[in-house]
N, C-alpha and C. Protein backbone atom coordinates (compact mmCIF):
# COMPACT_ATOMS: atom_id res chain seq x y z
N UNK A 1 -33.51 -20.15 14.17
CA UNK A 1 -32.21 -19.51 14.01
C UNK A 1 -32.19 -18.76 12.68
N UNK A 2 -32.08 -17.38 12.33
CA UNK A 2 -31.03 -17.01 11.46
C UNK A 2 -30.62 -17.13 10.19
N UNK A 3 -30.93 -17.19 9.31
CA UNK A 3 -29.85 -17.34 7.82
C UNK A 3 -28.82 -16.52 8.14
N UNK A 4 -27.55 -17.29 8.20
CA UNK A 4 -26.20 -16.36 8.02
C UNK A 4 -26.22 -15.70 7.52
N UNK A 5 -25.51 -14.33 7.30
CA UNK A 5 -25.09 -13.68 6.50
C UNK A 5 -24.22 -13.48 5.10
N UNK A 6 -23.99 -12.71 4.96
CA UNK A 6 -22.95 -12.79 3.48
C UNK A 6 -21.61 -11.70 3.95
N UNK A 7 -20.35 -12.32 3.80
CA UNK A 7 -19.18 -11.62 3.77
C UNK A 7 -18.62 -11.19 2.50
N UNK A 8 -18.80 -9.80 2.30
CA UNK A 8 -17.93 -9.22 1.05
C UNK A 8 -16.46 -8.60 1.70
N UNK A 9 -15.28 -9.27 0.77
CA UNK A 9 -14.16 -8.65 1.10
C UNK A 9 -13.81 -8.01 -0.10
N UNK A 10 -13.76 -6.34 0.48
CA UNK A 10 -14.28 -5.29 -0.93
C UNK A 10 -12.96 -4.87 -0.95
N UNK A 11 -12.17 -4.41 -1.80
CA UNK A 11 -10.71 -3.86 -1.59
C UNK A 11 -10.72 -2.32 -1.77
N UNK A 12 -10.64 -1.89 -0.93
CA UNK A 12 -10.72 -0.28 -0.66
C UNK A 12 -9.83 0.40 -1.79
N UNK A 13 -8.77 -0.13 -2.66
CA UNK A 13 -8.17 0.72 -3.56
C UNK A 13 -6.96 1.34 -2.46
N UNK A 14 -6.38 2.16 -3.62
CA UNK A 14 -4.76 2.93 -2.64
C UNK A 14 -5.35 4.09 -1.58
N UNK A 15 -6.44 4.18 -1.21
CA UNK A 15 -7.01 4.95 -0.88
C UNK A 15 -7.59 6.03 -0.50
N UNK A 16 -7.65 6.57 -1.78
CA UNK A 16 -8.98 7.83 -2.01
C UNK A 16 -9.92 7.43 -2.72
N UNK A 17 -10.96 8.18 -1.94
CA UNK A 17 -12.33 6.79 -1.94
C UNK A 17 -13.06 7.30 -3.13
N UNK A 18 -12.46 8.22 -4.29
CA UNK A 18 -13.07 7.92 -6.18
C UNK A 18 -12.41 6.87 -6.60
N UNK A 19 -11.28 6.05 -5.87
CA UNK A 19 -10.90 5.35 -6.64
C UNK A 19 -10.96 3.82 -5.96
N UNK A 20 -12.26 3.60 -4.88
CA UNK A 20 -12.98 2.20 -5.31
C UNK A 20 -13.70 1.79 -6.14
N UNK A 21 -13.91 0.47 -6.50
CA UNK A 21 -15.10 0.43 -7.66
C UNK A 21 -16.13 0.70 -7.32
N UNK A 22 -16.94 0.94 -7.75
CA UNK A 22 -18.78 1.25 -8.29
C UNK A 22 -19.28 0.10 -7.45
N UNK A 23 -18.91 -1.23 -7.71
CA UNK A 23 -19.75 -2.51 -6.73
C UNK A 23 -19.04 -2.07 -5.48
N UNK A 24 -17.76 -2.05 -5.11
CA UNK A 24 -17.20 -2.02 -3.56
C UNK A 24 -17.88 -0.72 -2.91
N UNK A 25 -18.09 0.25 -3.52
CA UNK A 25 -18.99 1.74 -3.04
C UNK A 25 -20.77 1.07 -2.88
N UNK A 26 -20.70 0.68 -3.28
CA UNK A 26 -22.40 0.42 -3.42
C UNK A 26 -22.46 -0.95 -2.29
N UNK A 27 -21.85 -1.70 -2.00
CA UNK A 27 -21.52 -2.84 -1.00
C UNK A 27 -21.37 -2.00 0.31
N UNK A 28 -20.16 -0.69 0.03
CA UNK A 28 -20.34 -0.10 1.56
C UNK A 28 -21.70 0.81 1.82
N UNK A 29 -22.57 0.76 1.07
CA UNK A 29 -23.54 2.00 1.22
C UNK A 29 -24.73 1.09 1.64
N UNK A 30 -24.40 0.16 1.72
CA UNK A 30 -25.79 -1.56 1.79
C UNK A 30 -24.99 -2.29 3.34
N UNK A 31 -23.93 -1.59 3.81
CA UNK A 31 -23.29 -2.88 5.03
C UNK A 31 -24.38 -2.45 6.07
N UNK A 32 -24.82 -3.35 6.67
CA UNK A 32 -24.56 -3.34 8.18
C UNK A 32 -23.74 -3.64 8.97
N UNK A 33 -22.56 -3.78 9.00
CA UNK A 33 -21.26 -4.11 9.51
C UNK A 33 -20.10 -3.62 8.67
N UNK A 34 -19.08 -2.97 8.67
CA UNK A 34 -18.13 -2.95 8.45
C UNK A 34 -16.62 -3.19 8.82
N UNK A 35 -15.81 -3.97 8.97
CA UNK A 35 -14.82 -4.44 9.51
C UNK A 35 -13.50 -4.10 8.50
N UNK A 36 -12.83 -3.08 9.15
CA UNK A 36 -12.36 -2.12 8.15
C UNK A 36 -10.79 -1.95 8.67
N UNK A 37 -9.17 -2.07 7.56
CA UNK A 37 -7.96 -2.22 7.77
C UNK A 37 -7.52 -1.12 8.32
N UNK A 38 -6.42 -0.74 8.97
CA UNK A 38 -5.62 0.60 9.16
C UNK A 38 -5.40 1.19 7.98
N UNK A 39 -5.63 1.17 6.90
CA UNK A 39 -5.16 1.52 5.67
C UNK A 39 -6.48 2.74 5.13
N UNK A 40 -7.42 2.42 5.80
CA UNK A 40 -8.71 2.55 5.34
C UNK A 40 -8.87 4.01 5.65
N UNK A 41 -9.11 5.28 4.55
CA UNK A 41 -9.04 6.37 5.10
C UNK A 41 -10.62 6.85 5.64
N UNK A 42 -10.46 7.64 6.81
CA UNK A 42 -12.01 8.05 6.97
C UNK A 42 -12.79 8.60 6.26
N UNK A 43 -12.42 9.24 4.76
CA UNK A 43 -13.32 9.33 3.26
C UNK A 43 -13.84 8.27 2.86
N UNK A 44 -13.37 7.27 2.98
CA UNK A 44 -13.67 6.23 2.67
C UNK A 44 -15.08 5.37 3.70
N UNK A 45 -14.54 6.01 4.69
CA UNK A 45 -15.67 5.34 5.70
C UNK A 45 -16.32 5.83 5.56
N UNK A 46 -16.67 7.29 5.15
CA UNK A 46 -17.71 8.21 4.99
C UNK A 46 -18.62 7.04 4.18
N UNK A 47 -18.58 6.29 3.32
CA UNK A 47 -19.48 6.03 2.25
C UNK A 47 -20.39 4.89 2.87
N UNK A 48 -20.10 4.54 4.16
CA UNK A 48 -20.50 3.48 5.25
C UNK A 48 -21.12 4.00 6.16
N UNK A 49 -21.80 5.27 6.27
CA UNK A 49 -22.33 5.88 7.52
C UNK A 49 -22.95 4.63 8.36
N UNK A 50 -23.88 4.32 7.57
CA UNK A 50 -25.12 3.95 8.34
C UNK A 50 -24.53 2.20 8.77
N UNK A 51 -23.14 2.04 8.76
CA UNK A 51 -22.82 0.63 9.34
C UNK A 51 -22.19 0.50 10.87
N UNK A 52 -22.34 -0.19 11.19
CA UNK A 52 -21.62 -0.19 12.37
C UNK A 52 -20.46 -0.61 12.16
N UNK A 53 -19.12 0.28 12.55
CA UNK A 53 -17.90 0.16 12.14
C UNK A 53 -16.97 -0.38 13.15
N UNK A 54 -16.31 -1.61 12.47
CA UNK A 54 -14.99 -2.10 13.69
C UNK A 54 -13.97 -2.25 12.80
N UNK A 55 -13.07 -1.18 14.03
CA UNK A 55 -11.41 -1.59 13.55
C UNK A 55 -10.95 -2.38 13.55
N UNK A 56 -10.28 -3.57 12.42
CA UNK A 56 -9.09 -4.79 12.50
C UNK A 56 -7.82 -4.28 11.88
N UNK A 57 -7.31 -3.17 11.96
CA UNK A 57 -6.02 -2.88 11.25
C UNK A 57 -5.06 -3.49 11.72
N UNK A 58 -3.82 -3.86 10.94
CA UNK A 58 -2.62 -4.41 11.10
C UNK A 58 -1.96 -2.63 10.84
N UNK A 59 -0.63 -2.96 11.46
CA UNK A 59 0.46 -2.25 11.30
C UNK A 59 1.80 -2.75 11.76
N UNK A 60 2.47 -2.67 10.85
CA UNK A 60 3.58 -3.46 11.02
C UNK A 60 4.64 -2.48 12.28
N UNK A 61 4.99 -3.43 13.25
CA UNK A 61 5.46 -3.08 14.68
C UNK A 61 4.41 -2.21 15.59
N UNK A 62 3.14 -1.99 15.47
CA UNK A 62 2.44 -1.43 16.03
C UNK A 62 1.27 -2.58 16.37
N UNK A 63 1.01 -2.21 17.68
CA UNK A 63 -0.32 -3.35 18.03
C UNK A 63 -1.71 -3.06 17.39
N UNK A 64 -1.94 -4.26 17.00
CA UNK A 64 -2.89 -5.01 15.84
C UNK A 64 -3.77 -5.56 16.25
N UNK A 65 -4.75 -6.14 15.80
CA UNK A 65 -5.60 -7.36 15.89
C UNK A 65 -5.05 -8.75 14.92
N UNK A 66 -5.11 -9.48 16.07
CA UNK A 66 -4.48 -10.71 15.80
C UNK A 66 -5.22 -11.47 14.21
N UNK A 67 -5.03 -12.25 13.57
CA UNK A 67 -5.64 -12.54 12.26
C UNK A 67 -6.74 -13.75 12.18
N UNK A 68 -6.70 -14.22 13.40
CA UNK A 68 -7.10 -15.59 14.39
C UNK A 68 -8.53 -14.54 14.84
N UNK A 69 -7.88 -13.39 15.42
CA UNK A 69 -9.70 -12.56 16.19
C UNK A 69 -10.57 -11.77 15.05
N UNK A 70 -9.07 -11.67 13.99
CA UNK A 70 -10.20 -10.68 12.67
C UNK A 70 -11.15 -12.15 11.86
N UNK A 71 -10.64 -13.29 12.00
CA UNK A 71 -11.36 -14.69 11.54
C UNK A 71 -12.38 -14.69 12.32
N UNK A 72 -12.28 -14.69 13.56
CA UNK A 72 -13.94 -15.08 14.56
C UNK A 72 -14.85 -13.50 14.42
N UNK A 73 -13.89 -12.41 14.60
CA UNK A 73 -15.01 -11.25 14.40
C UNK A 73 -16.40 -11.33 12.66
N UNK A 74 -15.29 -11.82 12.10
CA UNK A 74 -16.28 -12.33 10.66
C UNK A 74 -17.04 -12.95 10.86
N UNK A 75 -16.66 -14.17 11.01
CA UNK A 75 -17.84 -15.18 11.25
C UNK A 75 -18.94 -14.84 12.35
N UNK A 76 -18.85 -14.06 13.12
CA UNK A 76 -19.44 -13.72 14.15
C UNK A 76 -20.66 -12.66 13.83
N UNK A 77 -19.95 -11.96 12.84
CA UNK A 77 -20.57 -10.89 12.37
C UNK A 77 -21.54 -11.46 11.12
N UNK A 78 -20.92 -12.35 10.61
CA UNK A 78 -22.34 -13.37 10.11
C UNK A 78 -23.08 -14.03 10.71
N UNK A 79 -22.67 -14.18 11.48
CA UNK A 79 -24.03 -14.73 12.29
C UNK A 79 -24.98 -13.89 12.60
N UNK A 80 -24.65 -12.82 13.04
CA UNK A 80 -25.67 -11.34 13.60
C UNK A 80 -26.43 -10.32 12.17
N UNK A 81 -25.54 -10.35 11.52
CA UNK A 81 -26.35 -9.79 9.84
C UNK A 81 -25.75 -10.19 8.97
N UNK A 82 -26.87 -9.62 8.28
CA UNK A 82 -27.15 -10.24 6.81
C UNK A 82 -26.14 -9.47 5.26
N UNK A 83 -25.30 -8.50 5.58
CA UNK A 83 -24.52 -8.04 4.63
C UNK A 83 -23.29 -7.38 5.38
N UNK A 84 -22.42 -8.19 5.48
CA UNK A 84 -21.01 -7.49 6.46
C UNK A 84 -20.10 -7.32 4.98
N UNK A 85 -19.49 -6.19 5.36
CA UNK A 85 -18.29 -5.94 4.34
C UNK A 85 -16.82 -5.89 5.30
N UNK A 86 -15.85 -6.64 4.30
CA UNK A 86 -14.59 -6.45 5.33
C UNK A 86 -13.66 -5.84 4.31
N UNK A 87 -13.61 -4.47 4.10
CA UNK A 87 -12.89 -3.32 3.90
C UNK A 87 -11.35 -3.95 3.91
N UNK A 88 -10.39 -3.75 3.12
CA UNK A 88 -9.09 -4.08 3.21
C UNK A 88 -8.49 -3.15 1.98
N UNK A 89 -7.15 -2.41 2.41
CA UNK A 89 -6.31 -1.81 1.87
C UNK A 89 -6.31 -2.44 0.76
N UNK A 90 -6.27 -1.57 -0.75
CA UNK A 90 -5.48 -1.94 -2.21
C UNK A 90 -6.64 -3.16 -2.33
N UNK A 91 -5.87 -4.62 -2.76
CA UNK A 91 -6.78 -5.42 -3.18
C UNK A 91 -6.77 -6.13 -2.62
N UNK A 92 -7.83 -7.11 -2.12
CA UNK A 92 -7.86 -8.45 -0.97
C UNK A 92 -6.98 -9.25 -1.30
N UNK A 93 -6.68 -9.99 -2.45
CA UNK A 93 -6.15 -10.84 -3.13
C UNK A 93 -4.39 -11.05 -3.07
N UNK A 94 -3.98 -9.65 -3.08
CA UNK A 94 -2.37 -9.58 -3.25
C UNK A 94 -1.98 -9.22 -1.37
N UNK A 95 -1.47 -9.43 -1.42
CA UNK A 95 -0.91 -9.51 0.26
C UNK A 95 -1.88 -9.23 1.33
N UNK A 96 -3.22 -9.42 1.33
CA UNK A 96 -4.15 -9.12 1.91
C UNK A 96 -4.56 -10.31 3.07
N UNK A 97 -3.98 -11.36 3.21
CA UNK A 97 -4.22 -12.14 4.03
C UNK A 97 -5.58 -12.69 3.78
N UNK A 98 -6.53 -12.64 2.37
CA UNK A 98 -7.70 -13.41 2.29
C UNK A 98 -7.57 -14.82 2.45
N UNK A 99 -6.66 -15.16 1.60
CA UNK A 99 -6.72 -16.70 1.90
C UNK A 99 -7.39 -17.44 3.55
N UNK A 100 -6.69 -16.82 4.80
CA UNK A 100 -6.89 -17.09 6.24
C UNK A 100 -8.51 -16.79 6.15
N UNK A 101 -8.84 -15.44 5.63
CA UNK A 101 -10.24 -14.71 6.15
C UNK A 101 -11.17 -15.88 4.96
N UNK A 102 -10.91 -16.31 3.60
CA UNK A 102 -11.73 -17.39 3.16
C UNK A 102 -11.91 -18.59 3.90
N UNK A 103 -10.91 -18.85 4.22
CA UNK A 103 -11.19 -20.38 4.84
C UNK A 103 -11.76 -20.45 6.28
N UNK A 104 -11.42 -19.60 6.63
CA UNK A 104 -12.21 -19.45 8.33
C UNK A 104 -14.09 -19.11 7.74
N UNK A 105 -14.70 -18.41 6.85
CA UNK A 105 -15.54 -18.14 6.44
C UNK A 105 -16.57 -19.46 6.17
N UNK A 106 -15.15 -20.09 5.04
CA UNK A 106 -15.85 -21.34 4.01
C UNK A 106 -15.84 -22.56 4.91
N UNK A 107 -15.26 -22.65 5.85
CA UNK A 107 -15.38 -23.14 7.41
C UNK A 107 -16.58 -23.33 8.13
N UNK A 108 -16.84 -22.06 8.53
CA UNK A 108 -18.47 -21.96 8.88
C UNK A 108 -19.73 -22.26 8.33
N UNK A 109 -19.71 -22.16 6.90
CA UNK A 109 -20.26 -22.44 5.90
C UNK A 109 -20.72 -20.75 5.62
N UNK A 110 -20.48 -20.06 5.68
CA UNK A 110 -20.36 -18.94 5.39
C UNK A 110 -20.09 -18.23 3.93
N UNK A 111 -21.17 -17.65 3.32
CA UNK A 111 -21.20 -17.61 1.66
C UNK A 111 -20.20 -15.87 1.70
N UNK A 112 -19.32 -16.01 0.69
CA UNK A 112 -18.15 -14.95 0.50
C UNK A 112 -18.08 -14.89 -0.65
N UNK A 113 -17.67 -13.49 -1.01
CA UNK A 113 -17.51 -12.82 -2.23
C UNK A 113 -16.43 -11.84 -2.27
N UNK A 114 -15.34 -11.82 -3.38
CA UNK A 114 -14.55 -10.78 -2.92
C UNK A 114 -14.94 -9.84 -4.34
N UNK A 115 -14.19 -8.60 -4.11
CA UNK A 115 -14.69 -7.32 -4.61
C UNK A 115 -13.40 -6.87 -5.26
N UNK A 116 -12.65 -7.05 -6.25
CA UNK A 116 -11.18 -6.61 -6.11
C UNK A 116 -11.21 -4.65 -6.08
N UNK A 117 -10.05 -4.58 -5.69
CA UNK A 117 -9.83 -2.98 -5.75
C UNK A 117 -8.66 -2.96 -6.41
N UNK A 118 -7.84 -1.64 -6.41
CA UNK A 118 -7.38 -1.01 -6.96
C UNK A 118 -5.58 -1.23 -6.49
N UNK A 119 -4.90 -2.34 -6.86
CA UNK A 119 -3.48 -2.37 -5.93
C UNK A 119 -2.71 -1.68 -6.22
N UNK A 120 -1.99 -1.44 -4.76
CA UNK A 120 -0.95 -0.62 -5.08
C UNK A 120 -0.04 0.59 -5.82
N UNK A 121 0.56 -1.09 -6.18
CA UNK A 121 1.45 -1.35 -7.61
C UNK A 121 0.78 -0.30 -8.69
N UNK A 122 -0.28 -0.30 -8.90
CA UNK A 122 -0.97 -0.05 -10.45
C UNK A 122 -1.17 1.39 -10.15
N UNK A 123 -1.56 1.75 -8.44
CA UNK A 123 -2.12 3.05 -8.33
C UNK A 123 -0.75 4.09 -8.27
N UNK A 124 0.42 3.50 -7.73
CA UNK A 124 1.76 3.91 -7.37
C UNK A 124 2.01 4.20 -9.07
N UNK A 125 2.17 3.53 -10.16
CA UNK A 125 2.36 3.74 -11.25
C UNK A 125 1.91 4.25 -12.27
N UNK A 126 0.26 4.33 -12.00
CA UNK A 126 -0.30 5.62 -12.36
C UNK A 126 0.07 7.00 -11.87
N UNK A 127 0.32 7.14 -10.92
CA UNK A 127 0.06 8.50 -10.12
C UNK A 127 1.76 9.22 -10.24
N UNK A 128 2.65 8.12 -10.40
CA UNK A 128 3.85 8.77 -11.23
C UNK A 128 4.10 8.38 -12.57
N UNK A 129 3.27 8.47 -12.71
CA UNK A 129 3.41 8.14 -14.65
C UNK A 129 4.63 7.48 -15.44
N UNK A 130 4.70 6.40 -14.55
CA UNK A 130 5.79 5.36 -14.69
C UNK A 130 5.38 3.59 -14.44
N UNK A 131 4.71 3.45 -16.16
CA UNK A 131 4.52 1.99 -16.53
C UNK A 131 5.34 1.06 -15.63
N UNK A 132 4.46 -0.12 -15.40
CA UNK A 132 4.95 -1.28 -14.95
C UNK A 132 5.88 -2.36 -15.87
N UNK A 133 5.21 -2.04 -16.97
CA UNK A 133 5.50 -2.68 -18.16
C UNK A 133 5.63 -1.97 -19.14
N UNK A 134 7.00 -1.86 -20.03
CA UNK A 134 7.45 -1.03 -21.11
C UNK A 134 7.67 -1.78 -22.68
N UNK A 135 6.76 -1.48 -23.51
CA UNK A 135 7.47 -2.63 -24.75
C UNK A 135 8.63 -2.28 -25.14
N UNK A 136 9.82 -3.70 -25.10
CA UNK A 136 10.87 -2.99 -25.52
C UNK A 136 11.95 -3.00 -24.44
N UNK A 137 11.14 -2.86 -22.80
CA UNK A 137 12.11 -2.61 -22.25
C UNK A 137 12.13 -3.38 -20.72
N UNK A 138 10.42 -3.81 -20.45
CA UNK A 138 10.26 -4.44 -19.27
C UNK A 138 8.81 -5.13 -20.07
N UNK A 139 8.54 -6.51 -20.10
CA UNK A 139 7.69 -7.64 -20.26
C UNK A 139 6.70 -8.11 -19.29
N UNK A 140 7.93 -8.01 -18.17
CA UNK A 140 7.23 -9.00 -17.14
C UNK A 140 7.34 -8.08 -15.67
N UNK A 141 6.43 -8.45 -14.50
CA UNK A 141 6.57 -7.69 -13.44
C UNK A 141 6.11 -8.82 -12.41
N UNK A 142 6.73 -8.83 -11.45
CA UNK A 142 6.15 -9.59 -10.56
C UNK A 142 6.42 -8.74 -9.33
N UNK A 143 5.00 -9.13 -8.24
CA UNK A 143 5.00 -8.44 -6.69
C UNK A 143 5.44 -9.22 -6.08
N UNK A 144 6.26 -8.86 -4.67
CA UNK A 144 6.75 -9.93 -3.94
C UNK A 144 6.71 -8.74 -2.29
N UNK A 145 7.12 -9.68 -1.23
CA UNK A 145 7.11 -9.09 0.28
C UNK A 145 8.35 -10.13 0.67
N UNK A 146 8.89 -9.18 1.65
CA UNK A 146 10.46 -10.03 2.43
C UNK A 146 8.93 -10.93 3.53
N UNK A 147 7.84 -9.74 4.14
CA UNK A 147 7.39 -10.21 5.46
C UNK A 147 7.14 -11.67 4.99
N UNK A 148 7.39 -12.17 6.32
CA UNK A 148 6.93 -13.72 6.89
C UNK A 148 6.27 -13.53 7.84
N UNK A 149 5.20 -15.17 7.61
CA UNK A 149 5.12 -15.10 9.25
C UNK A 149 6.28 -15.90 10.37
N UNK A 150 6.18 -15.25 11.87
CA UNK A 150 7.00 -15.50 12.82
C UNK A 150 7.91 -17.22 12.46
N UNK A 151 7.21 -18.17 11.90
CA UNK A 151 7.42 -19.61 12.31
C UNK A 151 7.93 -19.97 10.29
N UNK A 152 8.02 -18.77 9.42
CA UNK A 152 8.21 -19.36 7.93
C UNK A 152 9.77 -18.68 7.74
N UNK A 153 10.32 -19.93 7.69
CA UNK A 153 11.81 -19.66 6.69
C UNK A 153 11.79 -17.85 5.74
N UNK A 154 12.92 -17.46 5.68
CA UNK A 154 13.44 -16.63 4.31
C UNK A 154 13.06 -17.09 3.33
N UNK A 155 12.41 -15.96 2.32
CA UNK A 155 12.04 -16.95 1.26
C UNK A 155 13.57 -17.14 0.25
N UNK A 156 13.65 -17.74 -0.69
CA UNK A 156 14.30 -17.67 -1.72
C UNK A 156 14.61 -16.42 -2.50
N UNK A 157 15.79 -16.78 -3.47
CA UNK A 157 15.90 -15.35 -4.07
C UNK A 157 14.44 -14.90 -4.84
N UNK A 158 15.02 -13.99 -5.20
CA UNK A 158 13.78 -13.20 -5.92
C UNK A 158 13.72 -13.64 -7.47
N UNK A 159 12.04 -13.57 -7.75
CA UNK A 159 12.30 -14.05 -8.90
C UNK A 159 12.58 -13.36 -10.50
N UNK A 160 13.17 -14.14 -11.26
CA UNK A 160 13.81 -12.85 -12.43
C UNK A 160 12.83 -12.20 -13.57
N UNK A 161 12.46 -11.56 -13.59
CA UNK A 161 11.78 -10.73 -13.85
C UNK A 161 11.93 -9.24 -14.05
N UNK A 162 11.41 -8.02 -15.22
CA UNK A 162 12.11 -6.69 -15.47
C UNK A 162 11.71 -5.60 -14.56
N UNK A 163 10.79 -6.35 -13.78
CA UNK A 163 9.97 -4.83 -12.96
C UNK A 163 10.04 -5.63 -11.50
N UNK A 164 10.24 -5.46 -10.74
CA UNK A 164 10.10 -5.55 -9.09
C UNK A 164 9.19 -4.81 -8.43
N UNK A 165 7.81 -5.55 -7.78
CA UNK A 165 7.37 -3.89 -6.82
C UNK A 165 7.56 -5.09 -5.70
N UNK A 166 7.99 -4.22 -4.64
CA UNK A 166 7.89 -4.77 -2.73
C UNK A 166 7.22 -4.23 -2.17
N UNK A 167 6.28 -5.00 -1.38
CA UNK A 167 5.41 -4.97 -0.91
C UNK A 167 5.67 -4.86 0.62
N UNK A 168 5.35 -4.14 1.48
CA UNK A 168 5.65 -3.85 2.78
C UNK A 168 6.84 -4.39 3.60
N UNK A 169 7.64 -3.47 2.91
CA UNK A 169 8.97 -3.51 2.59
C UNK A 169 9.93 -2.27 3.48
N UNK A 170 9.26 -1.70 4.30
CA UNK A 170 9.86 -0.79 4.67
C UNK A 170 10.83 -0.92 5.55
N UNK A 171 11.03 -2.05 6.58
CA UNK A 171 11.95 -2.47 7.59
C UNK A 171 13.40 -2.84 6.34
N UNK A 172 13.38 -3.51 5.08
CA UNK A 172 14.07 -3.93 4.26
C UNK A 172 14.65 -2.70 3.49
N UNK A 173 13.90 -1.72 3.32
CA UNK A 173 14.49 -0.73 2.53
C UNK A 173 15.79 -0.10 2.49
N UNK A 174 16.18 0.34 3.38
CA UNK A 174 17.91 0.71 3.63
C UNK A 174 18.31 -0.56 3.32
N UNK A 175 18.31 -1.81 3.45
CA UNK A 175 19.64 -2.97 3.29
C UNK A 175 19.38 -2.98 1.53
């Protein structure tokens, strides 16, 4: 049998593809597999020619791949080669649903590495030249999302803090 493979979850950045890192570009230019978000622009895929590419995008009210089939397509895809990358909008870490995609991995016994990219938040506030944090005037910032899943309570109020960013937030926006 096989030596498993290795899962990198590389974070594609806000996406225009100068602004992944140097390791997440060089990870997609080495995949043989790529398993790549709706977020993910096809510049970006450009840098993956030579992988074989599968869609797992989410979109909120639009049909998806379940998070249960993007868990077995991983592991699956370690089993078959030896360097899979799983491409995800902004950064794996902040609303990216890694936590599910680690443990289904670290499960298998499946060796993982994540890649951070470029969130959001940071790229949204660069690109209008409007700090997250102001001395003087904002300290602290925290990210937050209304989404739940189907079966989790409302969360609590929000927490106090000078900067707010919301995170896929668009059903919430008018209220």
């Amino acid at each position: 049998m096989a030596a498993l493979g290795k899962v990198y979850l590389v974070g594609a950045g806000p996406g225009a593809a100068d602004l992944i890192t140097v390791r997440g570009a060089r990870l997609l230019g080495e995949a043989e597999v790529v398993l790549y978000d709706a977020l993910v622009t096809p510049e970006m895929l450009a840098l993956c020619r030579q992988a074989e590419l599968i869609p797992v995008g989410k979109r909120s009210g639009q049909r998806s791949t379940a998070q249960t089939v993007i868990n077995e397509k991983l592991v699956d895809a370690a089993q078959r080669y030896q360097r899979v990358v799983r491409l995800k909008g902004g950064d794996p870490m902040l609303f990216g649903r890694a936590d599910e995609e680690l443990r289904a991995l670290e499960e298998a016994g499946i060796e993982v590495e994540v890649v951070p990219g470029i969130t959001t938040a940071v790229a949204a506030a660069a690109a209008t030249l409007q700090p997250l944090t102001k001395r003087g005037v904002a300290r602290s910032v925290a990210f937050f999302t209304s989404s739940t899943a189907p079966d989790e309570p409302n969360h609590p109020a929000l927490p106090e803090t000078d900067t707010l960013v919301q995170y896929m937030g668009g059903r919430e926006a008018a209220a």
